[in-house]
C-alpha atoms as a PDB file:
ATOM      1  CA  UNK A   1      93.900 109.478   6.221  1.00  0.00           C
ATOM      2  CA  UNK A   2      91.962 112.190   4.248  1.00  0.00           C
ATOM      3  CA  UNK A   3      91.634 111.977   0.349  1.00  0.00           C
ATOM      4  CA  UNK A   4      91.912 115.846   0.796  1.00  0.00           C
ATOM      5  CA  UNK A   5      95.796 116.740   1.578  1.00  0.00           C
ATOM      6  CA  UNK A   6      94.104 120.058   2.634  1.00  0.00           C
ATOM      7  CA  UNK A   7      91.491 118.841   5.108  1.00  0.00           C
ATOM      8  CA  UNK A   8      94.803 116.235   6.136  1.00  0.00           C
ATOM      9  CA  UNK A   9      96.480 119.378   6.954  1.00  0.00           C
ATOM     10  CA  UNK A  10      93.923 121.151   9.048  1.00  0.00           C
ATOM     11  CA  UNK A  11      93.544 117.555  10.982  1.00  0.00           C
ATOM     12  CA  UNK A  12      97.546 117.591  11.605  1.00  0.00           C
ATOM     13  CA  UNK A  13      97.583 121.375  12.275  1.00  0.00           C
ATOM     14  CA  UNK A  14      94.869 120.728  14.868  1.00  0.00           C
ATOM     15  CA  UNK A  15      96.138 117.695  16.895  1.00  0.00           C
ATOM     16  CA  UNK A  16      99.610 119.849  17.067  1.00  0.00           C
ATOM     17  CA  UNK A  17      97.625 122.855  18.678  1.00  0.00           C
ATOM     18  CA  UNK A  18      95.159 120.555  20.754  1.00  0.00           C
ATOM     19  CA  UNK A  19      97.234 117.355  21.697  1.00  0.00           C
ATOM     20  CA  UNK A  20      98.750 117.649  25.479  1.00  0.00           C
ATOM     21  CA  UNK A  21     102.403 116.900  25.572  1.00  0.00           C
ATOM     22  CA  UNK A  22     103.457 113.821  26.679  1.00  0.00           C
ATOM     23  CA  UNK A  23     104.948 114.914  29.932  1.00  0.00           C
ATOM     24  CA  UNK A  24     101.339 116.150  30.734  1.00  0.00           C
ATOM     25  CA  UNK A  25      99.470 112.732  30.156  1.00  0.00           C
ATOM     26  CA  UNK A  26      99.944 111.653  33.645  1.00  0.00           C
ATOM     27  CA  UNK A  27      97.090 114.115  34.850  1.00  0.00           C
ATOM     28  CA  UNK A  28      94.998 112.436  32.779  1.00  0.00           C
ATOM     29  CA  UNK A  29      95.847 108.740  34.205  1.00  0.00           C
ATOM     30  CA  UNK A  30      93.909 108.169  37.231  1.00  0.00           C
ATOM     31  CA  UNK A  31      96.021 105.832  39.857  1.00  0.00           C
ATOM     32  CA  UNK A  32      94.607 102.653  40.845  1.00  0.00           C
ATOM     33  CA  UNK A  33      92.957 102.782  44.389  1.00  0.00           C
ATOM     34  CA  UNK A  34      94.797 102.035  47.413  1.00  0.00           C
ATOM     35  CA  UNK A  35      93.025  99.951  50.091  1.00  0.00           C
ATOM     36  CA  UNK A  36      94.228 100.105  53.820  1.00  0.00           C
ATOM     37  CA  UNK A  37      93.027  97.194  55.758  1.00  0.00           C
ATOM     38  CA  UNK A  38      91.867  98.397  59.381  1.00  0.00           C
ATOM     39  CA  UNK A  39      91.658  96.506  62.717  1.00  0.00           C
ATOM     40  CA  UNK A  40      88.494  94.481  62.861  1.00  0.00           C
ATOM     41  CA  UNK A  41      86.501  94.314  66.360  1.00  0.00           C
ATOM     42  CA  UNK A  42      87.586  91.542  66.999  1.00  0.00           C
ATOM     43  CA  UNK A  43      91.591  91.961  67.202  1.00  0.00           C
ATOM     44  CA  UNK A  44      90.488  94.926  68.369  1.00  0.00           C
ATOM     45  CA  UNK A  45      89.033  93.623  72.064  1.00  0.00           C
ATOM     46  CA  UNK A  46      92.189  90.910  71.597  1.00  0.00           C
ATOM     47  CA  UNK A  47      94.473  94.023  72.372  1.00  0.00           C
ATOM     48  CA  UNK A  48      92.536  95.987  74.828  1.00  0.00           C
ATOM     49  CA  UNK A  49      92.657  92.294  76.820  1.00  0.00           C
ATOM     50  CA  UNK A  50      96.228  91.815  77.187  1.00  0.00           C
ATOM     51  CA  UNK A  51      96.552  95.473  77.573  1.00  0.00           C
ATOM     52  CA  UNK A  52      94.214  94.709  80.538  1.00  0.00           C
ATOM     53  CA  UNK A  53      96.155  91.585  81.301  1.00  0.00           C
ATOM     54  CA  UNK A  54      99.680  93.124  81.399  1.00  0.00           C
ATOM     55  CA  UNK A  55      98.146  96.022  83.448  1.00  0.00           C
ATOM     56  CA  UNK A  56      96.621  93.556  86.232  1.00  0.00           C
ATOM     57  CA  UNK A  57     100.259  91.811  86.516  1.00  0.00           C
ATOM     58  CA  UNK A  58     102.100  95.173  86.481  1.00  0.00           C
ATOM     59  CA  UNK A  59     100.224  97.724  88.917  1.00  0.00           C
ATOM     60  CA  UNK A  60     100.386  95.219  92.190  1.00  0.00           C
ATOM     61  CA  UNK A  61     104.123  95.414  91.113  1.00  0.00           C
ATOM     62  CA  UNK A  62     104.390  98.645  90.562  1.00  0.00           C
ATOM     63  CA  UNK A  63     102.512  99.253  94.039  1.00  0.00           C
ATOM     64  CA  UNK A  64     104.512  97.014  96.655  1.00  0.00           C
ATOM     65  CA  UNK A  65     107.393  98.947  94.595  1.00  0.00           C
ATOM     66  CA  UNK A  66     106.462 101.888  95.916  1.00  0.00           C
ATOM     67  CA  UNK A  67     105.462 101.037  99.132  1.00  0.00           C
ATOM     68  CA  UNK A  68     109.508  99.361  99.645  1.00  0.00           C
ATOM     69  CA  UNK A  69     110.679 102.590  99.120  1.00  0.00           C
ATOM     70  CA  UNK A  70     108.453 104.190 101.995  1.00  0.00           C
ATOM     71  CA  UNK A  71     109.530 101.520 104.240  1.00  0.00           C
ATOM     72  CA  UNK A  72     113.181 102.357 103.614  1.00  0.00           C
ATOM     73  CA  UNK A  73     112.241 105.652 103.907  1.00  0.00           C
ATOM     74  CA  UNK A  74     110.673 104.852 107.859  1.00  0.00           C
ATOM     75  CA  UNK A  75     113.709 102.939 108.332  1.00  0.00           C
ATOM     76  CA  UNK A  76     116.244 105.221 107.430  1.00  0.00           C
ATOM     77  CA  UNK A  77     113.732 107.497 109.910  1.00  0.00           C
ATOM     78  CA  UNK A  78     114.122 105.119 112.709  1.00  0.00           C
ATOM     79  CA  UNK A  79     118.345 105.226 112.185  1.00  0.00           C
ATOM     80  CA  UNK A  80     118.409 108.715 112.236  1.00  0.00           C
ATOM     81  CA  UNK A  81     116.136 109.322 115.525  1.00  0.00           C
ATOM     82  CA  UNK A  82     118.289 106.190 117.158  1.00  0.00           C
ATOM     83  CA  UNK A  83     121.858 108.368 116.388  1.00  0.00           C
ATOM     84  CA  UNK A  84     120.059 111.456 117.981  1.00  0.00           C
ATOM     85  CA  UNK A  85     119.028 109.053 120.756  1.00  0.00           C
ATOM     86  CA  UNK A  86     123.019 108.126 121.038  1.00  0.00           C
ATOM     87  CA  UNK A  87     124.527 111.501 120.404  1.00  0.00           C
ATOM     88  CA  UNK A  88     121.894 112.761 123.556  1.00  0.00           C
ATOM     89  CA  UNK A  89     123.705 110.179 125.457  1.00  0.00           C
ATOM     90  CA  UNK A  90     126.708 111.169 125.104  1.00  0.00           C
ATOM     91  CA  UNK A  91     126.004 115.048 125.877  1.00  0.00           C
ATOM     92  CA  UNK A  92     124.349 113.226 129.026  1.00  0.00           C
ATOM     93  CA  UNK A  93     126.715 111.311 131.054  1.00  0.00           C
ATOM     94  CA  UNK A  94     125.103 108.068 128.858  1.00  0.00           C
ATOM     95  CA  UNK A  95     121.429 108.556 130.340  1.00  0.00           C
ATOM     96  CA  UNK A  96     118.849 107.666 128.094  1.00  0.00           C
ATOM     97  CA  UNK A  97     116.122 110.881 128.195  1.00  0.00           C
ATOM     98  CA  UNK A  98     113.648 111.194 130.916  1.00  0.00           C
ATOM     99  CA  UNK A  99     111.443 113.992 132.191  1.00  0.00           C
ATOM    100  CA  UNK A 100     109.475 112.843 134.629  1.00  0.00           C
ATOM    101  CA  UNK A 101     106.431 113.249 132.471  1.00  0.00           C
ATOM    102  CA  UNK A 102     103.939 110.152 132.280  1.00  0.00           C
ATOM    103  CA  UNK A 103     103.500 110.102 128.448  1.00  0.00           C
ATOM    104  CA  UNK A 104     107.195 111.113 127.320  1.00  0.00           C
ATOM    105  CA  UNK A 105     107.062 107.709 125.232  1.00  0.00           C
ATOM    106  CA  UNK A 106     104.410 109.136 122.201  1.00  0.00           C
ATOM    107  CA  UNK A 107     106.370 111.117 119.145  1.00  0.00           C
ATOM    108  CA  UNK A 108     104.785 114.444 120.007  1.00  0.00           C
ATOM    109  CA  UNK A 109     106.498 114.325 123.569  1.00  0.00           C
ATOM    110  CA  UNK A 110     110.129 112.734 123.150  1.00  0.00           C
ATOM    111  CA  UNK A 111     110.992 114.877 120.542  1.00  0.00           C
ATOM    112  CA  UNK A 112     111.689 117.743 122.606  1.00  0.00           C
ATOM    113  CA  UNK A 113     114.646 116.292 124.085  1.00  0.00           C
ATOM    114  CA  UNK A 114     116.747 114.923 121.387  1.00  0.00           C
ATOM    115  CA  UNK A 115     115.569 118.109 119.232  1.00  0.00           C
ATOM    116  CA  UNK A 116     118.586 119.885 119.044  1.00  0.00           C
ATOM    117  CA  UNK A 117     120.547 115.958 117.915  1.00  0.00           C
ATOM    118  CA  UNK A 118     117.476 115.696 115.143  1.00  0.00           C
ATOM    119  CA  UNK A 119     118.527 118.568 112.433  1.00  0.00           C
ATOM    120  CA  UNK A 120     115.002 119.580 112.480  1.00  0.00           C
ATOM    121  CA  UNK A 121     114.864 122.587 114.400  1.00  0.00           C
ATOM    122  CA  UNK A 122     110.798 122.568 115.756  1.00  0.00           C
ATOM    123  CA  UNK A 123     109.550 125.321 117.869  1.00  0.00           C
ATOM    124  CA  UNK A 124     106.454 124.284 120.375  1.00  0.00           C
ATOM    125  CA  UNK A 125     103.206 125.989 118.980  1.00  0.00           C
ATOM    126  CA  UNK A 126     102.423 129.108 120.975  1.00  0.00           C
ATOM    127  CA  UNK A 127     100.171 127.785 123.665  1.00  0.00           C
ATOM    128  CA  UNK A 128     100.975 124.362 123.522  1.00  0.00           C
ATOM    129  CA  UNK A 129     104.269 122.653 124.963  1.00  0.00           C
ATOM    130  CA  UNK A 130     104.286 119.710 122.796  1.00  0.00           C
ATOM    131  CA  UNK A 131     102.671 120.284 119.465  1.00  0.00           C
ATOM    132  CA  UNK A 132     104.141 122.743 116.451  1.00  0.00           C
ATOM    133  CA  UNK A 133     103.390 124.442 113.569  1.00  0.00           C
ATOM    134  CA  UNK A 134     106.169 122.868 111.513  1.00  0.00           C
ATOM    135  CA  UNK A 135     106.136 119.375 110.000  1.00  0.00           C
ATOM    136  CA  UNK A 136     109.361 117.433 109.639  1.00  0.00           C
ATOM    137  CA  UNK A 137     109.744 114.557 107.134  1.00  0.00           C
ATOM    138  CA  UNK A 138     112.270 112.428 109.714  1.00  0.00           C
ATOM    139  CA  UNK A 139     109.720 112.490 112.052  1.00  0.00           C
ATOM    140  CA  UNK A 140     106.617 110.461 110.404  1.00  0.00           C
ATOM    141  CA  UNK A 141     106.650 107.658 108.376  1.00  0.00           C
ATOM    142  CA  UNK A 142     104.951 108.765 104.620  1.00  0.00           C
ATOM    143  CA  UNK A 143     102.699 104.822 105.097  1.00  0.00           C
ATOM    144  CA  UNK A 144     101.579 106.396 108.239  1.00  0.00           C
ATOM    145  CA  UNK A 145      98.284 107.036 107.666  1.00  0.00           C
ATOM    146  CA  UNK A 146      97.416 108.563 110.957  1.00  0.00           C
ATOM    147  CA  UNK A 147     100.256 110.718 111.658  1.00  0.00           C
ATOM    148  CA  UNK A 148      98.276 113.890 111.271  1.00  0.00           C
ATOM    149  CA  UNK A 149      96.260 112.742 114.356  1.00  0.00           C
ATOM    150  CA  UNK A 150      99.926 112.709 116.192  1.00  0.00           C
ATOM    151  CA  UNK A 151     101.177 116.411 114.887  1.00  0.00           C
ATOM    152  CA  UNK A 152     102.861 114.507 112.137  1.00  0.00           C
ATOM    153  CA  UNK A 153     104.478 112.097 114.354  1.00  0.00           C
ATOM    154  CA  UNK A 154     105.323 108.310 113.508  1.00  0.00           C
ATOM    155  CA  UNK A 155     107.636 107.082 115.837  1.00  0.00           C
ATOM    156  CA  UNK A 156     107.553 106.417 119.755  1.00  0.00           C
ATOM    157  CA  UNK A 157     110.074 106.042 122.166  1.00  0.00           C
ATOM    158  CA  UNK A 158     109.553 103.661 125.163  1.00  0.00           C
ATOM    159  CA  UNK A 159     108.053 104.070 128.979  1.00  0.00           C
ATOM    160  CA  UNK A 160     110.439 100.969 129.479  1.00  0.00           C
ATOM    161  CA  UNK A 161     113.541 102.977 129.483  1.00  0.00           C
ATOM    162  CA  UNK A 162     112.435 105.236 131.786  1.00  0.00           C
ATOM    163  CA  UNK A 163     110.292 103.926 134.196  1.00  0.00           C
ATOM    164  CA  UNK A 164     111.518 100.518 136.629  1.00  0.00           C
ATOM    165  CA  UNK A 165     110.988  97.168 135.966  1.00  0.00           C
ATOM    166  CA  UNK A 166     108.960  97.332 139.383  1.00  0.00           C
ATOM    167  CA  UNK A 167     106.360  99.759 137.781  1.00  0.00           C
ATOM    168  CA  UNK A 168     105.924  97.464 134.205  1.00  0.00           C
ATOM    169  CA  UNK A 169     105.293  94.730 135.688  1.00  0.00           C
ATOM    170  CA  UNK A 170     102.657  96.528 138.054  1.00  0.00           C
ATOM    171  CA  UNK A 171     100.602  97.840 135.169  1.00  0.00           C
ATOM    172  CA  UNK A 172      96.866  97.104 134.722  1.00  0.00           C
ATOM    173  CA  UNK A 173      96.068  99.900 132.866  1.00  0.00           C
ATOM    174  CA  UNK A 174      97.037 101.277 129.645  1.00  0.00           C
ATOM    175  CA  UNK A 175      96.053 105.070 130.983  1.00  0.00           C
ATOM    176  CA  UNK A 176      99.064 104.603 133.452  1.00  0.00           C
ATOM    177  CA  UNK A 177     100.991 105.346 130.558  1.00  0.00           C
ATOM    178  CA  UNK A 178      99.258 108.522 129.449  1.00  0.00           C
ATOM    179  CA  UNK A 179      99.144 112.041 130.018  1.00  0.00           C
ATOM    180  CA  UNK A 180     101.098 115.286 130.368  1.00  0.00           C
ATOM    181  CA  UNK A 181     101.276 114.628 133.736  1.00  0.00           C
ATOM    182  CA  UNK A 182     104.356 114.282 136.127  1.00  0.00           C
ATOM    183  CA  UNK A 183     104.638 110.747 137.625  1.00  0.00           C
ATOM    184  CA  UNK A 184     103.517 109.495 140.402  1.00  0.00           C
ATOM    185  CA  UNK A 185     106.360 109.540 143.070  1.00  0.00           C
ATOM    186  CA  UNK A 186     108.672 106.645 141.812  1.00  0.00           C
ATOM    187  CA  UNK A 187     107.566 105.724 138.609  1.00  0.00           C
ATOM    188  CA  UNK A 188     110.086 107.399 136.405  1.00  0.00           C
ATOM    189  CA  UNK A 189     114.029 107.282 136.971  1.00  0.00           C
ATOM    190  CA  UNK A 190     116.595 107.860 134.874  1.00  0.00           C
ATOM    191  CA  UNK A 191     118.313 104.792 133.308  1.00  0.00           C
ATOM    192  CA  UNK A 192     121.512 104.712 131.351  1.00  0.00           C
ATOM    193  CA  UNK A 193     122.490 102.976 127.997  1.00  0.00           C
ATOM    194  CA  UNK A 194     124.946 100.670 129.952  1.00  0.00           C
ATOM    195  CA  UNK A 195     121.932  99.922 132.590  1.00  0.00           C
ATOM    196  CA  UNK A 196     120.151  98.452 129.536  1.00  0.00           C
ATOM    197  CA  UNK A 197     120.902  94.513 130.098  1.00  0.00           C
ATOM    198  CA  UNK A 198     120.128  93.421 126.632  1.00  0.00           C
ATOM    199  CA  UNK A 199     120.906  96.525 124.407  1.00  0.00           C
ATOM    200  CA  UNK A 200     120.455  94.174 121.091  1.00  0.00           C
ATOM    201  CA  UNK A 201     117.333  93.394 121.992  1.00  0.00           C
ATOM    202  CA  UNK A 202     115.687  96.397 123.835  1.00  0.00           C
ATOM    203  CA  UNK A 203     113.743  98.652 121.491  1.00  0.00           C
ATOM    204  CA  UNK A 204     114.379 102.213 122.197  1.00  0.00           C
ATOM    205  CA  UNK A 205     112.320 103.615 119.064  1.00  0.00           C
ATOM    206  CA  UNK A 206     109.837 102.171 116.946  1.00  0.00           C
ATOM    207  CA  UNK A 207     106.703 102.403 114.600  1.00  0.00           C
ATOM    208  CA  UNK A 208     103.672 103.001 116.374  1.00  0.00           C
ATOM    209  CA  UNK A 209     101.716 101.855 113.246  1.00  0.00           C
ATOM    210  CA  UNK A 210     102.389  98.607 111.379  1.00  0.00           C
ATOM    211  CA  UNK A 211     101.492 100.778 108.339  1.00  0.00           C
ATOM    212  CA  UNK A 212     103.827  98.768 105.949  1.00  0.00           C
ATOM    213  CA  UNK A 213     102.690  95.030 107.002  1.00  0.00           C
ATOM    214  CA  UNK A 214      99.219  94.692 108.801  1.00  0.00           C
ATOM    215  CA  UNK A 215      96.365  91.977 108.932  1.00  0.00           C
ATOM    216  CA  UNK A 216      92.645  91.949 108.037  1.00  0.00           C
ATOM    217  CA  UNK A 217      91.779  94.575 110.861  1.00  0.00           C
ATOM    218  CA  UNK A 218      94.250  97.140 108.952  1.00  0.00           C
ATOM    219  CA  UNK A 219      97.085  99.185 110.071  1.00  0.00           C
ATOM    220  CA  UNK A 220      96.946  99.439 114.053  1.00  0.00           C
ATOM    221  CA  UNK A 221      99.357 100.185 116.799  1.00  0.00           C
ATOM    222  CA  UNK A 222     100.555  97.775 119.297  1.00  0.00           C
ATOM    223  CA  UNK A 223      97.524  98.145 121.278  1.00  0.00           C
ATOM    224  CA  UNK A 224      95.070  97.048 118.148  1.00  0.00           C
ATOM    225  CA  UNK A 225      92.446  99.143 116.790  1.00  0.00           C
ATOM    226  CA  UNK A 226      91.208 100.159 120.078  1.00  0.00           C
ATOM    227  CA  UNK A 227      89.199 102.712 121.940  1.00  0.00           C
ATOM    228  CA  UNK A 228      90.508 104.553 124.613  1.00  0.00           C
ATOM    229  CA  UNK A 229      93.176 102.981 126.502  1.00  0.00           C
ATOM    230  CA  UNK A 230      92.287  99.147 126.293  1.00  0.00           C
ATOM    231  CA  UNK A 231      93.580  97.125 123.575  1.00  0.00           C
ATOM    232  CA  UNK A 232      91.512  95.839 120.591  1.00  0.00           C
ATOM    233  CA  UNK A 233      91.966  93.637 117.735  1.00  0.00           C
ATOM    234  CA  UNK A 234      94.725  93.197 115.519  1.00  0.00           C
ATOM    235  CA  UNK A 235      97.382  93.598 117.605  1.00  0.00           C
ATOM    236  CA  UNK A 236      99.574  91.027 117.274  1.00  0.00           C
ATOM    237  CA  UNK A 237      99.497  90.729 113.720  1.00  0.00           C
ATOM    238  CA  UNK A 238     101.695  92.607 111.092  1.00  0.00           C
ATOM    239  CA  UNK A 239     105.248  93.775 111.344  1.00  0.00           C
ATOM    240  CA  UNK A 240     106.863  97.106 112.117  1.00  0.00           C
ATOM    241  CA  UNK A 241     110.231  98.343 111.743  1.00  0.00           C
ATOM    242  CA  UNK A 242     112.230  99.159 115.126  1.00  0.00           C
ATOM    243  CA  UNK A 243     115.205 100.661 116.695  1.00  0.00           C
ATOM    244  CA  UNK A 244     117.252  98.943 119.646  1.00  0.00           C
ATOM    245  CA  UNK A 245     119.292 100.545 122.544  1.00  0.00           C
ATOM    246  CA  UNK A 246     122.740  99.378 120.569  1.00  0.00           C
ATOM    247  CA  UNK A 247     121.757 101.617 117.468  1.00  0.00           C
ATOM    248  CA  UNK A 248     120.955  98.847 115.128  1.00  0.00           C
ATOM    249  CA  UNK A 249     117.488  99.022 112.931  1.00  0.00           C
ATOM    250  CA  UNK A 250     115.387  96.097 111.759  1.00  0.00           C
ATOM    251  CA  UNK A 251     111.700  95.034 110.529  1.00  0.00           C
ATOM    252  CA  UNK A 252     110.187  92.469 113.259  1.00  0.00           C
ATOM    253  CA  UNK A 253     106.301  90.480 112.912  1.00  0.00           C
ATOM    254  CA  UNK A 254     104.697  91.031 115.765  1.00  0.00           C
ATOM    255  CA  UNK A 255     104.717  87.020 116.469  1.00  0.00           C
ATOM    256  CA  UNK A 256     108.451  87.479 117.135  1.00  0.00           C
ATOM    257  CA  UNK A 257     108.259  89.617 119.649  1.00  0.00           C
ATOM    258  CA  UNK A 258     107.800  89.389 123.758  1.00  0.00           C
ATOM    259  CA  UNK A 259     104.479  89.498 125.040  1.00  0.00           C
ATOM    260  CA  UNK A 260     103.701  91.469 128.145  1.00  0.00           C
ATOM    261  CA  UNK A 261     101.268  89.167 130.610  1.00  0.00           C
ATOM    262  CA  UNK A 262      99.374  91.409 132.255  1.00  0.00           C
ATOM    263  CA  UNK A 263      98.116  92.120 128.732  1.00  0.00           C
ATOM    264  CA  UNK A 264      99.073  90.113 126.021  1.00  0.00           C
ATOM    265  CA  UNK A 265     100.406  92.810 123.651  1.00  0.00           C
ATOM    266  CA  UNK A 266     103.768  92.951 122.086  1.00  0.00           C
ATOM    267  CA  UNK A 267     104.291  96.811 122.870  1.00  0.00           C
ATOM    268  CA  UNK A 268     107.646  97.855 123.591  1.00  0.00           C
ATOM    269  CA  UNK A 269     106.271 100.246 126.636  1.00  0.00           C
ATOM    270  CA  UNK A 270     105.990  97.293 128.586  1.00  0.00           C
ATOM    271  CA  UNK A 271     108.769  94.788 127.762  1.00  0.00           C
ATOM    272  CA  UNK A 272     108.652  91.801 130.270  1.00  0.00           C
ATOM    273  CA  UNK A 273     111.323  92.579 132.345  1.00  0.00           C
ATOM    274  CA  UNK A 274     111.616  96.460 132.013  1.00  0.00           C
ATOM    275  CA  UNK A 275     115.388  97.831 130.583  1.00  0.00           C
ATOM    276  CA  UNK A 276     116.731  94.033 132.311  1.00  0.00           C
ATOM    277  CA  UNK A 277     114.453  92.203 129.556  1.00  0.00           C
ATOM    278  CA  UNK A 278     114.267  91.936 125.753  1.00  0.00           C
ATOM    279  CA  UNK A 279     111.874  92.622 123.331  1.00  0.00           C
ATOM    280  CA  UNK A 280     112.433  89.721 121.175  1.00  0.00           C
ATOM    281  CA  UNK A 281     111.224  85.917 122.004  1.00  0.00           C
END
């Protein structure tokens, strides 16, 4: 390259001092640039949609689901309370409980009988006779919304089984049925499970609330969303689960069940007929 064989050899020397080897050319190379493509808006919005689509189809799912499960839960609830019923029978000479007390029927009051057949073990509150400190999960119904107003109480046994026909049909008031009180001379007798004509069809326990199945007033008891002792609206609509004299546990509608006269409600404290009738049409 160089006339000059010296200057040629300086040139040489100089690209053998100065030259990078060949392993080290790659630092030198810069790699052509990578391009990632991202989501645009509009796919985007496309996903949070049928994520919002999918979520709209699922959670009402998801919901009645869940509220199955608490329904089994009241009925298994209902089963359990029913055996105790049974198994008090038995210790009883077959007599269904009664003590003479107006208001035995409400969950707060009936327990006290069949306590020691329940598993539970409750001790009355000091100062009261019916309510306690402890909460049991076989006594309330976890769709019951207003068990707290009922010292965590779901379920209610029935006047019907302890009071005479005579007496239900001579009801004009719901307050008859209340109270602490002892009853009037006459109105309360003890009946036995073989007394009960229709044991199939008898309720002995059920859900106050129809907090599983209810109408456009919202969960009520049998006497509707009342005030006081006089019945309000909604109370033939929904479905509750119930427990019969013979042991066995079932969901009824409200429409499939007896209706006293005097009132028109379907409430198993005053089956047509007393213990000789049936709570189903």
């Amino acid at each position: 390259m160089f006339p000059n064989t010296g200057v040629q050899a300086d040139y040489n020397l100089f690209l053998m001092r100065f030259r990078p080897p060949n392993d080290c050319l790659g630092i030198f190379m810069v790699p052509p640039m990578q391009i990632r493509r991202a989501f645009t808006l509009i796919e985007l919005l496309v996903v949070i949609a049928i994520i919002a689509i999918l979520a709209a189809i699922l959670f009402p799912v998801f919901s009645r689901a869940k509220e199955a499960a608490k329904q089994t839960t009241c009925l298994s609830n209902l089963k359990n309370i029913g055996m105790a019923f049974n198994i008090y029978g038995s210790d009883s000479d077959d007599m269904l409980p009664n003590t003479n007390v107006t208001g035995l029927w409400t969950g707060r009051r009936f327990r006290w009988p069949i306590m020691p057949y329940l598993g539970v073990a409750q001790k009355s509150r000091a100062g009261s006779q019916y309510d306690t400190d402890a909460s049991s999960a076989m006594l309330y119904c976890p769709s019951d919304a207003s068990r707290s107003s009922f010292n965590d109480t779901s379920y209610s046994y029935v006047s019907s089984l302890y009071r005479p026909p005579s007496f239900i049909a001579s009801v004009t008031s719901l307050l008859q049925l209340a109270g602490d009180g002892q009853c009037p001379s006459g109105t309360c007798e003890s009946v036995s499970f073989t007394q009960v004509a229709q044991p199939a069809a008898k309720v002995m326990v059920f859900e106050w609330v129809n907090a599983h199945n209810f109408g456009p007033i919202g969960p009520v008891g049998p006497w509707g969303k009342n005030t006081g002792f006089s019945l309000g609206p909604g109370f033939l609509e929904g479905r509750r689960n119930l427990t019969f004299v013979d042991g066995h546990s079932k969901s009824f509608a409200a429409s499939q069940m007896s209706v006293n006269a005097n009132f028109g409600s379907t409430d198993p404290n005053l089956t047509p007929g007393g213990y000789d009738g049936s709570d189903l049409k």
